[in-house]
C-alpha atoms as a PDB file:
ATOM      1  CA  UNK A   1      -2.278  -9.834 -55.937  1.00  0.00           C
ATOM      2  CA  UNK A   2       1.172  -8.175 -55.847  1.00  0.00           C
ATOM      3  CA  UNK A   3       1.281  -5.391 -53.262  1.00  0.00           C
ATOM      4  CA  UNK A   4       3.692  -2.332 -53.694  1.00  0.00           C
ATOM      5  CA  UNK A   5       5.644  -0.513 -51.253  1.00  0.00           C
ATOM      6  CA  UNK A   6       6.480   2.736 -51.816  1.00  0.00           C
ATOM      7  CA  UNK A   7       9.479   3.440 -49.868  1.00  0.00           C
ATOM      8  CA  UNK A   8       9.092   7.821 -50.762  1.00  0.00           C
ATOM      9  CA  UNK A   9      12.082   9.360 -48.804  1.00  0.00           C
ATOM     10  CA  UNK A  10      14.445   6.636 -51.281  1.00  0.00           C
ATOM     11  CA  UNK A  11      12.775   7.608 -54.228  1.00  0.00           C
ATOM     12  CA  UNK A  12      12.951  11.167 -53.732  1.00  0.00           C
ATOM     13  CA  UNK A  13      16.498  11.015 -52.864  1.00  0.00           C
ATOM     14  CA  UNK A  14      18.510   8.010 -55.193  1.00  0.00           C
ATOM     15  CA  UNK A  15      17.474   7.833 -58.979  1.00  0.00           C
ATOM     16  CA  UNK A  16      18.945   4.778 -58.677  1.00  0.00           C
ATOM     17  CA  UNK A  17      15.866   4.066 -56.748  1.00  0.00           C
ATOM     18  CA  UNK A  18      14.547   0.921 -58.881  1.00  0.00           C
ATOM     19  CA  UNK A  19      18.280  -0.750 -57.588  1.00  0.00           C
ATOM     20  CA  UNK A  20      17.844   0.042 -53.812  1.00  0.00           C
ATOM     21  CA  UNK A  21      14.378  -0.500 -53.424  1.00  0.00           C
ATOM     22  CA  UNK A  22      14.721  -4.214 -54.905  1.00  0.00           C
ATOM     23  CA  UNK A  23      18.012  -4.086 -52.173  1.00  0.00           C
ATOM     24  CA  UNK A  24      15.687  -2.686 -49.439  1.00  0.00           C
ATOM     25  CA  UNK A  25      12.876  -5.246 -50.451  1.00  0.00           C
ATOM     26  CA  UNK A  26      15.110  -8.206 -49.752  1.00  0.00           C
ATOM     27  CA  UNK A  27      16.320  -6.806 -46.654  1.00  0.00           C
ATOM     28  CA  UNK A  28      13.554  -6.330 -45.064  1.00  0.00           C
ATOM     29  CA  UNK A  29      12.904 -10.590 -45.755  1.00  0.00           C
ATOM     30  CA  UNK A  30      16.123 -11.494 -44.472  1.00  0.00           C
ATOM     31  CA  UNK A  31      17.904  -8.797 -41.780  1.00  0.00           C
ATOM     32  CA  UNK A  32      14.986 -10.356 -38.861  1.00  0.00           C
ATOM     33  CA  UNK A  33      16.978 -13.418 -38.992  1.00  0.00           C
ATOM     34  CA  UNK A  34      19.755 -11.590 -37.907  1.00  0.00           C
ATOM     35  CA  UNK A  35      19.887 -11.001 -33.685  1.00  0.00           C
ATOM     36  CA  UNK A  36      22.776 -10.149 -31.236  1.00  0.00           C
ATOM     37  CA  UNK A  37      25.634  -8.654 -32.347  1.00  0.00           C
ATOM     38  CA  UNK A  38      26.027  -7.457 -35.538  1.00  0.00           C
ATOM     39  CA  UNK A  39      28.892  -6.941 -38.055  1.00  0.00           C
ATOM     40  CA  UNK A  40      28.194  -5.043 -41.333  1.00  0.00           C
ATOM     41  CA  UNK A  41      31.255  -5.042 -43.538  1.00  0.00           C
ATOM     42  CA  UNK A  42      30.901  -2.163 -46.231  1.00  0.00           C
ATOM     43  CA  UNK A  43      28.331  -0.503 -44.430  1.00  0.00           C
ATOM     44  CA  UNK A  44      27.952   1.918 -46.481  1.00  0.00           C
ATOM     45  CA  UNK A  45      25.332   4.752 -45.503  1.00  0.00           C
ATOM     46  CA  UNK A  46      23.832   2.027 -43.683  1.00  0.00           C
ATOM     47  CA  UNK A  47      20.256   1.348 -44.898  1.00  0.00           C
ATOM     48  CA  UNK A  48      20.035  -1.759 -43.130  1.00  0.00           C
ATOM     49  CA  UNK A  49      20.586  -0.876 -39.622  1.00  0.00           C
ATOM     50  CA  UNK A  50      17.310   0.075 -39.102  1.00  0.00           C
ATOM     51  CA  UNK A  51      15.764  -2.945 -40.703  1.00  0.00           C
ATOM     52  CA  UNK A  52      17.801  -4.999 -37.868  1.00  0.00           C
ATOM     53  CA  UNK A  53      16.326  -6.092 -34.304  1.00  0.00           C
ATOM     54  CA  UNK A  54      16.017  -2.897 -31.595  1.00  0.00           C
ATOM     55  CA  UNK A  55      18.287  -4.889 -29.338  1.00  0.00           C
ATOM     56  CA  UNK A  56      21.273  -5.657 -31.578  1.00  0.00           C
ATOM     57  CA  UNK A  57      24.320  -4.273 -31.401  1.00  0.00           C
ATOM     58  CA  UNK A  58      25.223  -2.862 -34.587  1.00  0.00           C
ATOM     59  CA  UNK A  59      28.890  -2.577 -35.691  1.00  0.00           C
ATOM     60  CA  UNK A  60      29.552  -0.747 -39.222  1.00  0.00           C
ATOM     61  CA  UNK A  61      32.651  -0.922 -40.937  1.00  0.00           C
ATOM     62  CA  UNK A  62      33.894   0.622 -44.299  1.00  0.00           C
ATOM     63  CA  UNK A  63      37.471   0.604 -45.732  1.00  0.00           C
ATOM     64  CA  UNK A  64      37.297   4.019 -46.558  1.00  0.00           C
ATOM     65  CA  UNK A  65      36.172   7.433 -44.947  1.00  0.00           C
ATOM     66  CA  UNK A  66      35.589   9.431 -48.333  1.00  0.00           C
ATOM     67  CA  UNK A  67      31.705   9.636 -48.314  1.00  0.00           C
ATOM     68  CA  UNK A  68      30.329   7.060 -45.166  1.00  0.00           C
ATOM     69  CA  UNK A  69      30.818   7.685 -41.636  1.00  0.00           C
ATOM     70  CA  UNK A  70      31.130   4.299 -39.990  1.00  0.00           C
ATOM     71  CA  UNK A  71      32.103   2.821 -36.687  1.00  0.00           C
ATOM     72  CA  UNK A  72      35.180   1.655 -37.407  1.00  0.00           C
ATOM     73  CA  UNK A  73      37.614   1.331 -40.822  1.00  0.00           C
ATOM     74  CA  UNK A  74      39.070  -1.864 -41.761  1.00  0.00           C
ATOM     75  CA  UNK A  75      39.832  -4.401 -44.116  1.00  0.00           C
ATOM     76  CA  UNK A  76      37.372  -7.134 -45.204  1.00  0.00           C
ATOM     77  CA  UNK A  77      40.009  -9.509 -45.952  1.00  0.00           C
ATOM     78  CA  UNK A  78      41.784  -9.195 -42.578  1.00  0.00           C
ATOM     79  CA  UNK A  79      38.791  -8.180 -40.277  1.00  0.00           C
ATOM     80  CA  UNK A  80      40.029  -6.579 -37.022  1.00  0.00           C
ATOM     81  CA  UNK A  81      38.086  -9.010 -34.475  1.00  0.00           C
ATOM     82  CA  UNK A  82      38.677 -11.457 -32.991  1.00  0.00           C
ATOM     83  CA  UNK A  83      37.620 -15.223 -33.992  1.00  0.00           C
ATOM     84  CA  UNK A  84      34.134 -15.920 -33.061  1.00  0.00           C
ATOM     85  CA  UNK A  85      33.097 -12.343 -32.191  1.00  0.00           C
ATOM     86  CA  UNK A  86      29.797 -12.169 -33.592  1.00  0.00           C
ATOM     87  CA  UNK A  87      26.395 -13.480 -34.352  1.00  0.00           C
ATOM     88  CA  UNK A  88      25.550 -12.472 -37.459  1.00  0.00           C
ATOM     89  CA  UNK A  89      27.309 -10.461 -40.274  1.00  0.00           C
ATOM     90  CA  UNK A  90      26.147  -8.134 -43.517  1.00  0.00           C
ATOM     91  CA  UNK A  91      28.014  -8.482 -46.690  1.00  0.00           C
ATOM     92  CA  UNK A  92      26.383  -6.634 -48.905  1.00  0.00           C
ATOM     93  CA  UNK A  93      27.367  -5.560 -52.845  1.00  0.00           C
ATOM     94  CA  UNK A  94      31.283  -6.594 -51.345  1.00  0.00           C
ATOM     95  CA  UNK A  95      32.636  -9.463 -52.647  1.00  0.00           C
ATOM     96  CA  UNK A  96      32.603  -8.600 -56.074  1.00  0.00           C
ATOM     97  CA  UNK A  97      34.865  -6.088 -55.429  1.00  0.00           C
ATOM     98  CA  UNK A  98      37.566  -8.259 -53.961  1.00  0.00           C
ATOM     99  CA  UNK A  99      40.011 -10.023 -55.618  1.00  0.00           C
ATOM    100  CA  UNK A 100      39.552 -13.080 -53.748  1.00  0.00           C
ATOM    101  CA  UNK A 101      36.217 -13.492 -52.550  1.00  0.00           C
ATOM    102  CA  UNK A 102      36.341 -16.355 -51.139  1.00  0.00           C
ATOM    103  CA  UNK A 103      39.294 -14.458 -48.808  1.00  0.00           C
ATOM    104  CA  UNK A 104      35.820 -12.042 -47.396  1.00  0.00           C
ATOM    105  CA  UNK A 105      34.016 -15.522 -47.145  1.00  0.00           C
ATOM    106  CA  UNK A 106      36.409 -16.986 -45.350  1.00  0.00           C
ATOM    107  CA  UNK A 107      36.640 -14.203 -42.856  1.00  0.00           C
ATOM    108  CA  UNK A 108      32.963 -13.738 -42.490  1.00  0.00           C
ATOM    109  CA  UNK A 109      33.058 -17.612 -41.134  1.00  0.00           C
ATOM    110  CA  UNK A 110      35.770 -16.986 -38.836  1.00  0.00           C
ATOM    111  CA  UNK A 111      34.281 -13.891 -36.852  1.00  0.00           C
ATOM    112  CA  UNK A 112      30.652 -15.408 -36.453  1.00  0.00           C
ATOM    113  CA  UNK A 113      29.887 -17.871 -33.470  1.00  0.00           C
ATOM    114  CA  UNK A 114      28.724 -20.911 -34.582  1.00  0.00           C
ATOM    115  CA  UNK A 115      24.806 -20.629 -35.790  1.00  0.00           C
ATOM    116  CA  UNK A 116      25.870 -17.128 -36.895  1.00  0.00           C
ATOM    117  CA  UNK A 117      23.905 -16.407 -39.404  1.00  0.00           C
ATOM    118  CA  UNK A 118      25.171 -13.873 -43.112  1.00  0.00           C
ATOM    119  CA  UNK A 119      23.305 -11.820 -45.145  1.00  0.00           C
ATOM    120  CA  UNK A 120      25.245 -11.763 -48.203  1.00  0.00           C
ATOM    121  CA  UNK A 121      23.975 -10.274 -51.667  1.00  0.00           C
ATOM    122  CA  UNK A 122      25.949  -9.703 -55.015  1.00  0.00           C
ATOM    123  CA  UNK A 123      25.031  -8.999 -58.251  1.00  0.00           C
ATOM    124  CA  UNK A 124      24.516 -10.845 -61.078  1.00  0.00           C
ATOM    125  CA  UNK A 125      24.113  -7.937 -63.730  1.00  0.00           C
ATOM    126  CA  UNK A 126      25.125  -4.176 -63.493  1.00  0.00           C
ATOM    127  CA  UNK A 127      27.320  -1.513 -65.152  1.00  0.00           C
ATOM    128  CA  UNK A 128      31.353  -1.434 -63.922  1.00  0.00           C
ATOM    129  CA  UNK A 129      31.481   0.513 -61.078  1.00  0.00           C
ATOM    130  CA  UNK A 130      34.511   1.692 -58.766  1.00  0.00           C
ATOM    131  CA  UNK A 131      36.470   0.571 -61.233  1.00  0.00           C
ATOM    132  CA  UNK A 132      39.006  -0.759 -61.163  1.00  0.00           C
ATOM    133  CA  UNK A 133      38.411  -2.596 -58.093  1.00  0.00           C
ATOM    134  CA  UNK A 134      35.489  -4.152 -59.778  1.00  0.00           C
ATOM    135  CA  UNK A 135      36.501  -7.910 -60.599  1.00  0.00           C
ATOM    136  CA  UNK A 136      33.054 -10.617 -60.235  1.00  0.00           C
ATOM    137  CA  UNK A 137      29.768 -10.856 -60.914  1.00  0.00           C
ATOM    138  CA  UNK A 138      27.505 -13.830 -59.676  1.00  0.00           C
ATOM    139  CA  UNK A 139      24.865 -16.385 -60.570  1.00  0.00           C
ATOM    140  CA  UNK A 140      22.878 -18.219 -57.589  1.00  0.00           C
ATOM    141  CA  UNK A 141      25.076 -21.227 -58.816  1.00  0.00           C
ATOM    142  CA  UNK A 142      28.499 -19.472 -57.921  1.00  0.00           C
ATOM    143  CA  UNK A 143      27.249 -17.673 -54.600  1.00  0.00           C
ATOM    144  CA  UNK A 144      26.132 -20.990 -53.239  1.00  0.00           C
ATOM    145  CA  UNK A 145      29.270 -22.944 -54.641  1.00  0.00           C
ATOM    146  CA  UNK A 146      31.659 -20.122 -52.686  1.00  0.00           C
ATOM    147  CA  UNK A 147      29.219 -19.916 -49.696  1.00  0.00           C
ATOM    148  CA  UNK A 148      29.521 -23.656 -49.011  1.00  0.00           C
ATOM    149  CA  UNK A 149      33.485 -23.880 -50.109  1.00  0.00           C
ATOM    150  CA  UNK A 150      33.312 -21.696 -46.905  1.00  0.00           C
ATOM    151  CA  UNK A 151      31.821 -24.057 -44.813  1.00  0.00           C
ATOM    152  CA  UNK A 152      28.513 -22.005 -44.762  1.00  0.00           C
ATOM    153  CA  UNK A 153      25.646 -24.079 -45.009  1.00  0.00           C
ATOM    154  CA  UNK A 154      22.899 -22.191 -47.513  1.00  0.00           C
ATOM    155  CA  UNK A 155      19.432 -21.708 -45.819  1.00  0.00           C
ATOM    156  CA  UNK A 156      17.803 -19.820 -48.528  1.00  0.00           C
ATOM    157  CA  UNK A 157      18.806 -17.789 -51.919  1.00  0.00           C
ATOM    158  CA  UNK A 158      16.752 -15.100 -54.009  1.00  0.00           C
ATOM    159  CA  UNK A 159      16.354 -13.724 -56.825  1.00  0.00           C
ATOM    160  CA  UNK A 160      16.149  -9.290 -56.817  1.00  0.00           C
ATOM    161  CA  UNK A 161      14.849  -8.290 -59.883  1.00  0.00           C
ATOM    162  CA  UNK A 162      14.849  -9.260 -63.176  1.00  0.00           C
ATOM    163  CA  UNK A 163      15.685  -8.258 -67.284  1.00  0.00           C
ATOM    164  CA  UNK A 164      13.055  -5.850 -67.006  1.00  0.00           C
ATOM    165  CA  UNK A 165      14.016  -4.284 -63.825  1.00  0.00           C
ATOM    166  CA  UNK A 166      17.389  -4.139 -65.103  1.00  0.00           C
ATOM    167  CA  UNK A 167      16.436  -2.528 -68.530  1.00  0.00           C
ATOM    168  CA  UNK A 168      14.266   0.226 -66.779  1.00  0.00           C
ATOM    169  CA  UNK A 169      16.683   0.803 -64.168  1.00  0.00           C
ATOM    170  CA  UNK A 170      19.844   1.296 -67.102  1.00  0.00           C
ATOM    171  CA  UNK A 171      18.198   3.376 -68.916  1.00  0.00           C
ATOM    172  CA  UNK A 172      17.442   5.992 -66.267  1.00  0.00           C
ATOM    173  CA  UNK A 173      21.461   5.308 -64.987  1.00  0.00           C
ATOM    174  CA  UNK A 174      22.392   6.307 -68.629  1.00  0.00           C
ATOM    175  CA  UNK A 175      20.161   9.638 -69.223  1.00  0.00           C
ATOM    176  CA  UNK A 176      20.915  10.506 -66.009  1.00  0.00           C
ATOM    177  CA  UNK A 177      24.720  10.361 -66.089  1.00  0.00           C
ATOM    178  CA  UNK A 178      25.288  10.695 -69.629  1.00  0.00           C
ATOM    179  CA  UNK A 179      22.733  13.691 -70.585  1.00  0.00           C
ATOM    180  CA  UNK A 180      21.211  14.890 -67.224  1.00  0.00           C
ATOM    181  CA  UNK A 181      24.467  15.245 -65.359  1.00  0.00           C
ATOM    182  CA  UNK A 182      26.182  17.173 -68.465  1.00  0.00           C
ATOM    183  CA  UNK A 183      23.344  19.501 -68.897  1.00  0.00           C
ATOM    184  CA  UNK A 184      23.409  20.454 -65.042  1.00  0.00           C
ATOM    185  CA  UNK A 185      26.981  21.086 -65.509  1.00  0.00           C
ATOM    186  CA  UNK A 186      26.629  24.033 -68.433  1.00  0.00           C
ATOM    187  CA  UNK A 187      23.714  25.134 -66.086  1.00  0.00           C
ATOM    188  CA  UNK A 188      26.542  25.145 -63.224  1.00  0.00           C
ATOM    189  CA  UNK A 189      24.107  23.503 -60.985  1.00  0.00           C
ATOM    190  CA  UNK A 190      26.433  21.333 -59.006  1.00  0.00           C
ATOM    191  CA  UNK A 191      25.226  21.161 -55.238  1.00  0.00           C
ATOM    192  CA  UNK A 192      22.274  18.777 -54.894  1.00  0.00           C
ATOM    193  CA  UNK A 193      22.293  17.403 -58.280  1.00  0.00           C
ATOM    194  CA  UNK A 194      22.127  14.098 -57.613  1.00  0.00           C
ATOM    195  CA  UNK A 195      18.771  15.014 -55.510  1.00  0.00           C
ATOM    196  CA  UNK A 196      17.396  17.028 -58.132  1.00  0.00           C
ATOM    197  CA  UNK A 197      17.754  13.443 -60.466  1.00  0.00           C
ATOM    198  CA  UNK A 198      16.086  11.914 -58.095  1.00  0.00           C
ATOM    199  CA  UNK A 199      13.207  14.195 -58.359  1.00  0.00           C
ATOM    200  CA  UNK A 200      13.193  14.323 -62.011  1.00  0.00           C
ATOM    201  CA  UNK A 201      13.319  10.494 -62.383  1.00  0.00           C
ATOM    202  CA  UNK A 202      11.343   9.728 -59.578  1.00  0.00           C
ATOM    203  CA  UNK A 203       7.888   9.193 -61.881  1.00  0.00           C
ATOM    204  CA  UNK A 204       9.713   7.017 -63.867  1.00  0.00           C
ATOM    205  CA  UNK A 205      11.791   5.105 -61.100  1.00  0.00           C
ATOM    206  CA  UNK A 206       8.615   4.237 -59.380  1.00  0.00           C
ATOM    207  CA  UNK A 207       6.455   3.459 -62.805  1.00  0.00           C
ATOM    208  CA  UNK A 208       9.892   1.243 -63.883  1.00  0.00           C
ATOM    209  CA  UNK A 209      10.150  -0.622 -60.564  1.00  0.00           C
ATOM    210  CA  UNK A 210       6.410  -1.592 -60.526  1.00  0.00           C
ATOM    211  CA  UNK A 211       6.360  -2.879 -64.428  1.00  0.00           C
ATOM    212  CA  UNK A 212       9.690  -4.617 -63.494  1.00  0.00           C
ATOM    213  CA  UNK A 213       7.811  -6.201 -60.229  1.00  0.00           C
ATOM    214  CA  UNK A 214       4.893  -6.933 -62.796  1.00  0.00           C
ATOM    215  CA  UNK A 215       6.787  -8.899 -65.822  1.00  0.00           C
ATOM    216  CA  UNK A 216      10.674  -9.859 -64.160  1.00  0.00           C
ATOM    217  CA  UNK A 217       8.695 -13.016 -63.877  1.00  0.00           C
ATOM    218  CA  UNK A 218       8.443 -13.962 -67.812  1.00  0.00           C
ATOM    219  CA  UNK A 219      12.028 -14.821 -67.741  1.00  0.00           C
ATOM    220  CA  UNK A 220      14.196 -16.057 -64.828  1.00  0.00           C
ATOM    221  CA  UNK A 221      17.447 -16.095 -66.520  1.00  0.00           C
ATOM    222  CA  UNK A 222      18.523 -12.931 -65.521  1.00  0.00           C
ATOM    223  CA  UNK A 223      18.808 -11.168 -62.246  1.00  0.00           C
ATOM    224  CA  UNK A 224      20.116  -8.163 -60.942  1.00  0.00           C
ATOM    225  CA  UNK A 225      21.252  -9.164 -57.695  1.00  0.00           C
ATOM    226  CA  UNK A 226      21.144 -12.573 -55.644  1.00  0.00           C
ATOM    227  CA  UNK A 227      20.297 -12.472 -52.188  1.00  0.00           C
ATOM    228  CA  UNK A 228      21.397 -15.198 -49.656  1.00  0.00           C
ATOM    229  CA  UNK A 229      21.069 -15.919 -46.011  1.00  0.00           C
ATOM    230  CA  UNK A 230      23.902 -18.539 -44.285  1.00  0.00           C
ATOM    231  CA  UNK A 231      24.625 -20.225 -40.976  1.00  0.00           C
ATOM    232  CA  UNK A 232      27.817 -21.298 -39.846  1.00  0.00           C
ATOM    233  CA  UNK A 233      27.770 -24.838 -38.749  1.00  0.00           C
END
């Protein structure tokens, strides 16, 4: 019997909430394999921290201060550690913004102590976003292919959501950006709009995200994101 979560402070606050609960989902498999000392590169708000062991030591970095408030900036392609300075690293929704990928790879390898362990997902399918530094997207094929070019060896790969899950969660992306968002702006609402799509959408997030859990399995072909966990050997 398929058992839902309903994760309610997400899907009252991100309409993208079909997206990050699938993310959240997967973390919440793989982040307990990750103990010690902790590196997340692109950290983001950082929704994973939490989903991490009490007694890690959780480092979050970003490349840029606009929105996040991490614990450090830097560069994923030049990571400002030295080598073998942690046990397990995040690299989440990041390589496929980098023109080399297998540059973050290879610098993912080089700060983790050997048995480190990396949480990596990318996606397979989604819109351009922060264009234009948005260059790859990635079948399970290609993410194990770079992953072991890197010397990682694969311990296990998923699949997060499927052409269903992707469907319901485009439309809602498109009616809320391309007719929500314009209609708030002749109604000058501007503070807390992305909240108030959240709210609006959050019937149909939740109904999308449990039809997508319910038939994503017709099909495997397609996938919105591939999630992978790696140990350095």
């Amino acid at each position: 019997m398929m058992k839902i979560r309903l994760d309610l402070a997400l899907l009252l606050s991100n309409y993208l909430y079909i997206g990050k609960k699938l993310e959240i989902d997967a973390a919440r498999r793989f982040c307990p394999e990750l103990k010690g000392k902790i590196l997340d590169i692109g950290c983001g708000t950082k929704p994973f921290k939490s989903l991490l062991d009490k007694d890690s030591l959780y480092i979050g970095m970003e490349y840029s201060g606009l929105t996040q408030r991490p614990d450090l900036f830097g560069d994923a392609n030049r990571l400002p550690f030295k080598d073998m300075s942690f046990n397990g690293v995040l690299l989440n929704e990041v390589i496929e913004h980098m023109p080399d990928p297998s540059k973050g790879i290879e610098e993912a390898y080089r700060v983790l102590k050997k048995d480190g362990k990396l949480f990596l997902t990318a996606p397979m399918y989604w819109r351009l976003h922060y264009a234009p530094q948005d260059y790859f997207r990635f079948t399970q094929y290609g993410l194990r292919h770079i992953l072991t070019k890197g010397n990682f060896q694969v311990l296990r790969m998923e699949r997060m959501g499927g052409f269903f899950s992707i469907v319901f969660l485009r439309l809602i992306d498109i009616f809320v950006t391309k007719i929500l968002f314009p209609l708030m702006g002749l109604l000058f609402i501007r503070r807390g709009k992305y909240r108030l799509a959240a709210l609006l959408m959050s019937p149909f997030s939740f109904i999308g995200y449990c039809l997508g859990r319910l038939l994503d399995n017709i099909d495997n072909d397609d996938a919105f994101l591939f999630s992978a966990l790696a140990v350095k050997r």
